[in-house]
C-alpha atoms as a PDB file:
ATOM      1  CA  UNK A   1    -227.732 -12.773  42.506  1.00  0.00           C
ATOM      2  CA  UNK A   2    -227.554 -12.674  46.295  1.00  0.00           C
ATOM      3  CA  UNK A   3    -230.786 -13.798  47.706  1.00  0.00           C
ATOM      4  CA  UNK A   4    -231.817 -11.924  50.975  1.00  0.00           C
ATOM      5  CA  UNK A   5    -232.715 -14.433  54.263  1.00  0.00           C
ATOM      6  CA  UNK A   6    -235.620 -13.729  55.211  1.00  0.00           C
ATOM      7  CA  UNK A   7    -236.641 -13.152  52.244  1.00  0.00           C
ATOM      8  CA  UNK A   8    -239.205 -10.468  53.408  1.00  0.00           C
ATOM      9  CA  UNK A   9    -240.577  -7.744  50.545  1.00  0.00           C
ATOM     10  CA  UNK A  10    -244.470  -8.398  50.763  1.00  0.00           C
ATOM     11  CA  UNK A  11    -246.721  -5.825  53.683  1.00  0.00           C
ATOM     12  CA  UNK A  12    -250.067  -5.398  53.454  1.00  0.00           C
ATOM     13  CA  UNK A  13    -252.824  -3.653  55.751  1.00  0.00           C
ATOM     14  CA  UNK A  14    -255.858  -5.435  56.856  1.00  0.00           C
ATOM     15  CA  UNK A  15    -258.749  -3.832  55.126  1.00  0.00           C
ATOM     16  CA  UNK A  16    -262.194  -3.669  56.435  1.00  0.00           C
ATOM     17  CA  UNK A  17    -263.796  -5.821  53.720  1.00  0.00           C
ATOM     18  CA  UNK A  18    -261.809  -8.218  54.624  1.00  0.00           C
ATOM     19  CA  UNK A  19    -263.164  -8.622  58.462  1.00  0.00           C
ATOM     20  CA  UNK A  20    -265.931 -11.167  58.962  1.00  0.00           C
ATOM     21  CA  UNK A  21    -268.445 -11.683  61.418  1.00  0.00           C
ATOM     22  CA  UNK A  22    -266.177 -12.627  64.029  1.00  0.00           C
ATOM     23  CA  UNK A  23    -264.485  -9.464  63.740  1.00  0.00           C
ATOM     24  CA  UNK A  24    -260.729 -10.314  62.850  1.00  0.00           C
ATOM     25  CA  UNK A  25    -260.001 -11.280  59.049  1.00  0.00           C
ATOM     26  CA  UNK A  26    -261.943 -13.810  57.042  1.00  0.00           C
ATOM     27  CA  UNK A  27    -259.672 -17.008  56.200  1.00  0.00           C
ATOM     28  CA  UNK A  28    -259.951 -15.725  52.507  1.00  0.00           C
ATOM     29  CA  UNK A  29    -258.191 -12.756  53.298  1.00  0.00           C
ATOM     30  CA  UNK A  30    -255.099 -14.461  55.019  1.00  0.00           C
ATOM     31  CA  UNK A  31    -254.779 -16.336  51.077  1.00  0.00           C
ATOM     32  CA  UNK A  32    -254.693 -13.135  49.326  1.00  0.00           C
ATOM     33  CA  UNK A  33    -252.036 -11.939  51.364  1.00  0.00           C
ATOM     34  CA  UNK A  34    -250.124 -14.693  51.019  1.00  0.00           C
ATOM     35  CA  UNK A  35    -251.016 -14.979  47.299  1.00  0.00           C
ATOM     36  CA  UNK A  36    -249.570 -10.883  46.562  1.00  0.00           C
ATOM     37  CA  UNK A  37    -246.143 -12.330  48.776  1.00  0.00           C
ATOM     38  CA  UNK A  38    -245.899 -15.200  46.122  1.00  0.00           C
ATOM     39  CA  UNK A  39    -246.186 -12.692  43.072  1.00  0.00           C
ATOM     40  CA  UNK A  40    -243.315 -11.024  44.824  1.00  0.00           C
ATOM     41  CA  UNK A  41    -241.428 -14.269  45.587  1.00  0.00           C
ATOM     42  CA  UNK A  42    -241.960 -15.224  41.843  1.00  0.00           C
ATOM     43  CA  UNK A  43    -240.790 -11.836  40.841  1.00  0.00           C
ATOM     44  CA  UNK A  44    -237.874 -11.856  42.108  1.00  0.00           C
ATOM     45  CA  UNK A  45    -236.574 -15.555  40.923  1.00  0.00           C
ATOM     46  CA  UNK A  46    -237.450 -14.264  37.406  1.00  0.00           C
ATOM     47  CA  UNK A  47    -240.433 -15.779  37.324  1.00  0.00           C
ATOM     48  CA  UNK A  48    -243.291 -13.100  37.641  1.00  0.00           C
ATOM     49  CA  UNK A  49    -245.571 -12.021  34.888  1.00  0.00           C
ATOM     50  CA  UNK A  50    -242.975 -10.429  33.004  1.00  0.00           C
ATOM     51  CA  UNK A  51    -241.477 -14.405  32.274  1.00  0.00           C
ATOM     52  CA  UNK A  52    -244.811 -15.943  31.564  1.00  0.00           C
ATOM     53  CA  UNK A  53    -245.261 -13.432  28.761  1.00  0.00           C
ATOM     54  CA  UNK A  54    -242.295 -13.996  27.332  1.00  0.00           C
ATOM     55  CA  UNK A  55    -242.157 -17.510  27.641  1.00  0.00           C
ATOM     56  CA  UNK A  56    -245.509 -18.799  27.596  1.00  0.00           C
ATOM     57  CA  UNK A  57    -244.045 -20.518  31.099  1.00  0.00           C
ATOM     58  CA  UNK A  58    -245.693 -20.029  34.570  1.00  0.00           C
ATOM     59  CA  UNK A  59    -246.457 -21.720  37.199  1.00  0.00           C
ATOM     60  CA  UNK A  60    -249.544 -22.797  39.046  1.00  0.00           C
ATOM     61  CA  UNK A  61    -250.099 -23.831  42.945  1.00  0.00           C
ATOM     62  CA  UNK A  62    -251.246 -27.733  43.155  1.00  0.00           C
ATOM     63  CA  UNK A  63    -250.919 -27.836  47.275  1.00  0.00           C
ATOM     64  CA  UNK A  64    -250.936 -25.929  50.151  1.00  0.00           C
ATOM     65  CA  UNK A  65    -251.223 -25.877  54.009  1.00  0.00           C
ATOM     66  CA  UNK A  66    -252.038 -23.344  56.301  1.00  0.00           C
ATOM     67  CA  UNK A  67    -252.007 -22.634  59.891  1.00  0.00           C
ATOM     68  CA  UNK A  68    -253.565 -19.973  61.310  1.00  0.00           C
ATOM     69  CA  UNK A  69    -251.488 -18.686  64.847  1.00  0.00           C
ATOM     70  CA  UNK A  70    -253.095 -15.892  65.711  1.00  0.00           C
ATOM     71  CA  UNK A  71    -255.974 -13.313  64.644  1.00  0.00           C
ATOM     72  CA  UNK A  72    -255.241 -10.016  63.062  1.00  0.00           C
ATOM     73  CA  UNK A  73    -257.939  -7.171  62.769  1.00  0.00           C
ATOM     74  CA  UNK A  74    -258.883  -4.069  60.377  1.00  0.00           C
ATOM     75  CA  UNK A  75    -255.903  -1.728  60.293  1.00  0.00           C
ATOM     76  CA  UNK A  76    -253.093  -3.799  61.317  1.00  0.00           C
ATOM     77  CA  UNK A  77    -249.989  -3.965  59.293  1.00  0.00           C
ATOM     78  CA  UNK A  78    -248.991  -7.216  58.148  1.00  0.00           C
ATOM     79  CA  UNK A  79    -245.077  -8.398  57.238  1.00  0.00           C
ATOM     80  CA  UNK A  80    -244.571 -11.521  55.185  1.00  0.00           C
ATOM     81  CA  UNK A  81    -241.147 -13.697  55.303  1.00  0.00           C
ATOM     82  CA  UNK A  82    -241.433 -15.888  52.063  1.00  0.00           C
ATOM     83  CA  UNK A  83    -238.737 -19.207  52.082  1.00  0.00           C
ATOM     84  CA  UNK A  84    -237.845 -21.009  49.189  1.00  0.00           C
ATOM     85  CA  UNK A  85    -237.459 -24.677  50.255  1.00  0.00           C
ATOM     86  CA  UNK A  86    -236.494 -26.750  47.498  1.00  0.00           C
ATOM     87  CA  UNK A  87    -237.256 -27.721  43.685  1.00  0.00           C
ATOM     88  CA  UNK A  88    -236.376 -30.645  41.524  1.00  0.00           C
ATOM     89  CA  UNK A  89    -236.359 -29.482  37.870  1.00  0.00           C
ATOM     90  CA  UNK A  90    -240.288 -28.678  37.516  1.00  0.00           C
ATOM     91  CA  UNK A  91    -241.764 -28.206  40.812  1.00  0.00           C
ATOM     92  CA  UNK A  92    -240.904 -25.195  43.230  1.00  0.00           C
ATOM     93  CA  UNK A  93    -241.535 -25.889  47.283  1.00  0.00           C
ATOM     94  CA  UNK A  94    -242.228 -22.603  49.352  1.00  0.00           C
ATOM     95  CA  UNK A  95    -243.356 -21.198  51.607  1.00  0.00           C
ATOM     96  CA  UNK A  96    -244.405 -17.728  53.955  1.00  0.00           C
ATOM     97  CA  UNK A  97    -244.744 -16.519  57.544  1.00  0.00           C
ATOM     98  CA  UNK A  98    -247.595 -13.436  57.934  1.00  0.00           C
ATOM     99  CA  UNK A  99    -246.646 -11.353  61.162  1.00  0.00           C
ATOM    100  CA  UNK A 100    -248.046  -8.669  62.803  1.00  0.00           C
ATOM    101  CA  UNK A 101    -245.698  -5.965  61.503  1.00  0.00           C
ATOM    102  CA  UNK A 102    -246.067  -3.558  64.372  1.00  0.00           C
ATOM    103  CA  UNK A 103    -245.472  -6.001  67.360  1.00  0.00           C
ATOM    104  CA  UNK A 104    -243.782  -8.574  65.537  1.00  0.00           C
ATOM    105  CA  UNK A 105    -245.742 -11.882  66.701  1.00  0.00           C
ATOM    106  CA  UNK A 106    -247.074 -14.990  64.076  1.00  0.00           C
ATOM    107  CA  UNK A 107    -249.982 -14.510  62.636  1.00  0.00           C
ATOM    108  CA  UNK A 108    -250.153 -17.300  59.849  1.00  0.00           C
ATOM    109  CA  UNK A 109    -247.958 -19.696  57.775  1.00  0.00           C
ATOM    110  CA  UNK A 110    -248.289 -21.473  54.619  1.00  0.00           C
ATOM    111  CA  UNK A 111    -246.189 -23.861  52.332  1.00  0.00           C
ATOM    112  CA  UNK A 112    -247.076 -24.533  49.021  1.00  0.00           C
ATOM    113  CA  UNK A 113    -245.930 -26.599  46.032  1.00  0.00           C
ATOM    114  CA  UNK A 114    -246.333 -25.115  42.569  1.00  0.00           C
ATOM    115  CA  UNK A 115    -245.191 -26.806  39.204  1.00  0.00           C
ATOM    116  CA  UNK A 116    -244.033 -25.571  36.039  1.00  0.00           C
ATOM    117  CA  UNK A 117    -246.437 -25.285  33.716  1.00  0.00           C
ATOM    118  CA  UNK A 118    -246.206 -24.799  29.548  1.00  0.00           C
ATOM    119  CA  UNK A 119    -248.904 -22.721  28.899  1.00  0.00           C
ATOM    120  CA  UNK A 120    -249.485 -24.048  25.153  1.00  0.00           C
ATOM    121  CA  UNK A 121    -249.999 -27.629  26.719  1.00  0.00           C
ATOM    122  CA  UNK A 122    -251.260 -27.192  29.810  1.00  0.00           C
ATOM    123  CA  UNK A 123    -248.825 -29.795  31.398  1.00  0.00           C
ATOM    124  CA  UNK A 124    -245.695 -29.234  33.406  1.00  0.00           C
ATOM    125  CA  UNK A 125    -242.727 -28.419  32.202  1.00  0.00           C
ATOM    126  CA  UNK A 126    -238.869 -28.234  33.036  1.00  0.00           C
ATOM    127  CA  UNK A 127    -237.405 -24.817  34.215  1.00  0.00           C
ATOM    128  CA  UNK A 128    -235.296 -23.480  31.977  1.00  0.00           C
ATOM    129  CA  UNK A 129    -231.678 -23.477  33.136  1.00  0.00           C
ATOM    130  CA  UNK A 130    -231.184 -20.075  34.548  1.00  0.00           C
ATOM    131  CA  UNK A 131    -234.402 -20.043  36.596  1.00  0.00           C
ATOM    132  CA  UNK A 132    -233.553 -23.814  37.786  1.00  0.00           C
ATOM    133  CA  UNK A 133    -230.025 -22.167  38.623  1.00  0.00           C
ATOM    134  CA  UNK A 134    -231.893 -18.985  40.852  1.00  0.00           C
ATOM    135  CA  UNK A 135    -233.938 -21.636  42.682  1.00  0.00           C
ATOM    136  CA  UNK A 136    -230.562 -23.311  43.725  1.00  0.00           C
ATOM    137  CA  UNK A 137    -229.353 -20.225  45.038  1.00  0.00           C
ATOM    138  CA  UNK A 138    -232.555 -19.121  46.651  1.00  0.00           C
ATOM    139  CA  UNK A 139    -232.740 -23.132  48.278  1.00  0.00           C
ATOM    140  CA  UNK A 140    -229.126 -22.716  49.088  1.00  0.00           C
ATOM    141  CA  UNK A 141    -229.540 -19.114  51.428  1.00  0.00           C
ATOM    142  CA  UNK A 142    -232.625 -20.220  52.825  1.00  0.00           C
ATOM    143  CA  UNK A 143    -231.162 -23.929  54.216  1.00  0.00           C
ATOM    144  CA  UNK A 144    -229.272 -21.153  56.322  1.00  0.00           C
ATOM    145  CA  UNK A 145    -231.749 -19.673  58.440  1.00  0.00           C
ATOM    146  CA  UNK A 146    -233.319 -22.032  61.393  1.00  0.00           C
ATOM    147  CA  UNK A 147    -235.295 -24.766  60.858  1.00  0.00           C
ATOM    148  CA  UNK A 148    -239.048 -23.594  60.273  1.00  0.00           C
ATOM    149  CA  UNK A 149    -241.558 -25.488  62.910  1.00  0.00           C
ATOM    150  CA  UNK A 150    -244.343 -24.593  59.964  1.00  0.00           C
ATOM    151  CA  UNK A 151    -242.652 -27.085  57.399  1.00  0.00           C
ATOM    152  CA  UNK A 152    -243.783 -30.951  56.084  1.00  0.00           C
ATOM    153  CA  UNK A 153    -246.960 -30.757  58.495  1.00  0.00           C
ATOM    154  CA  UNK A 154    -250.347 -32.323  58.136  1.00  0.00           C
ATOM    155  CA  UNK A 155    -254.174 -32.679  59.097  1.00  0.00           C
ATOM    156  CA  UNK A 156    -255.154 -35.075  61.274  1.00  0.00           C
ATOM    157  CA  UNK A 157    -256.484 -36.226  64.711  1.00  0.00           C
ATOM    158  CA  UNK A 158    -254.077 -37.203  67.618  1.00  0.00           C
ATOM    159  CA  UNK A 159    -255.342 -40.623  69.080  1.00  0.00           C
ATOM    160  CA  UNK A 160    -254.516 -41.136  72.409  1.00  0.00           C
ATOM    161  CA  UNK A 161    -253.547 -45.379  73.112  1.00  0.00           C
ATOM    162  CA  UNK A 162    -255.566 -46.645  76.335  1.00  0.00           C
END
């Protein structure tokens, strides 16, 4: 299977529930979207609802960081790029850019880590071969595309020395 870079199936329009008192969309909001481009991520590595019935095998989000670029308000059209940036055997590393569909800027990123989770036990389990083998590929045609400026940050407080 050829993997398409960007990876980039997931739009969504900002509904007016979804705008809080500020008036642009609640922080909530910018999850769900990237939470429906995840399903579709997951779909199409074969590992969407379709393989967790079938195999009792799914996996479930344990990190995630999010930066917030720009504001986006009740109509607009939103475009997510998802990346697959690594996995080691039971743990999948990803990750998605929101944009403004109609004038193309950032709105939002977020990488995640998810494991691989046996449903009967509850703990985390190896990927089956083949789905180990469409992560490769999917790693593999991402490492292609330019280095993301989103990736391996964290929290924290610059101190200035004196």
């Amino acid at each position: 299977m050829e993997f398409p870079t960007p990876f980039a199936v997931h739009a969504e329009t900002v509904r007016p529930e979804w705008i809080d008192y500020n008036g642009h969309m609640n922080v909530a909001y910018y999850v769900l979207v990237f939470d429906h481009a995840t399903d579709a991520l997951f779909e199409a590595l074969g590992l969407g609802p379709t393989y967790r019935h079938a195999n009792d095998l799914t996996l479930f989000a344990v990190e995630s960081h999010i930066l917030y670029t720009r504001e986006v308000a009740q109509g607009d059209l939103l475009r997510v790029e998802s990346r697959v940036l690594g996995g080691d055997g039971k743990r999948l590393h990803f990750g998605h850019e929101m944009f403004h569909a109609a004038e193309g800027w950032r709105a939002a990123t977020i990488e995640l880590m998810a494991v691989h989770v046996d449903l009967a036990t509850r703990r985390t389990s190896a990927f089956p071969p083949e789905r180990q083998q469409a992560i490769e590929r999917a790693v593999a045609a991402h490492a292609a595309l330019p280095a993301a400026d989103w990736v391996g940050r964290h929290v924290s407080l610059t101190r200035h020395k004196r």
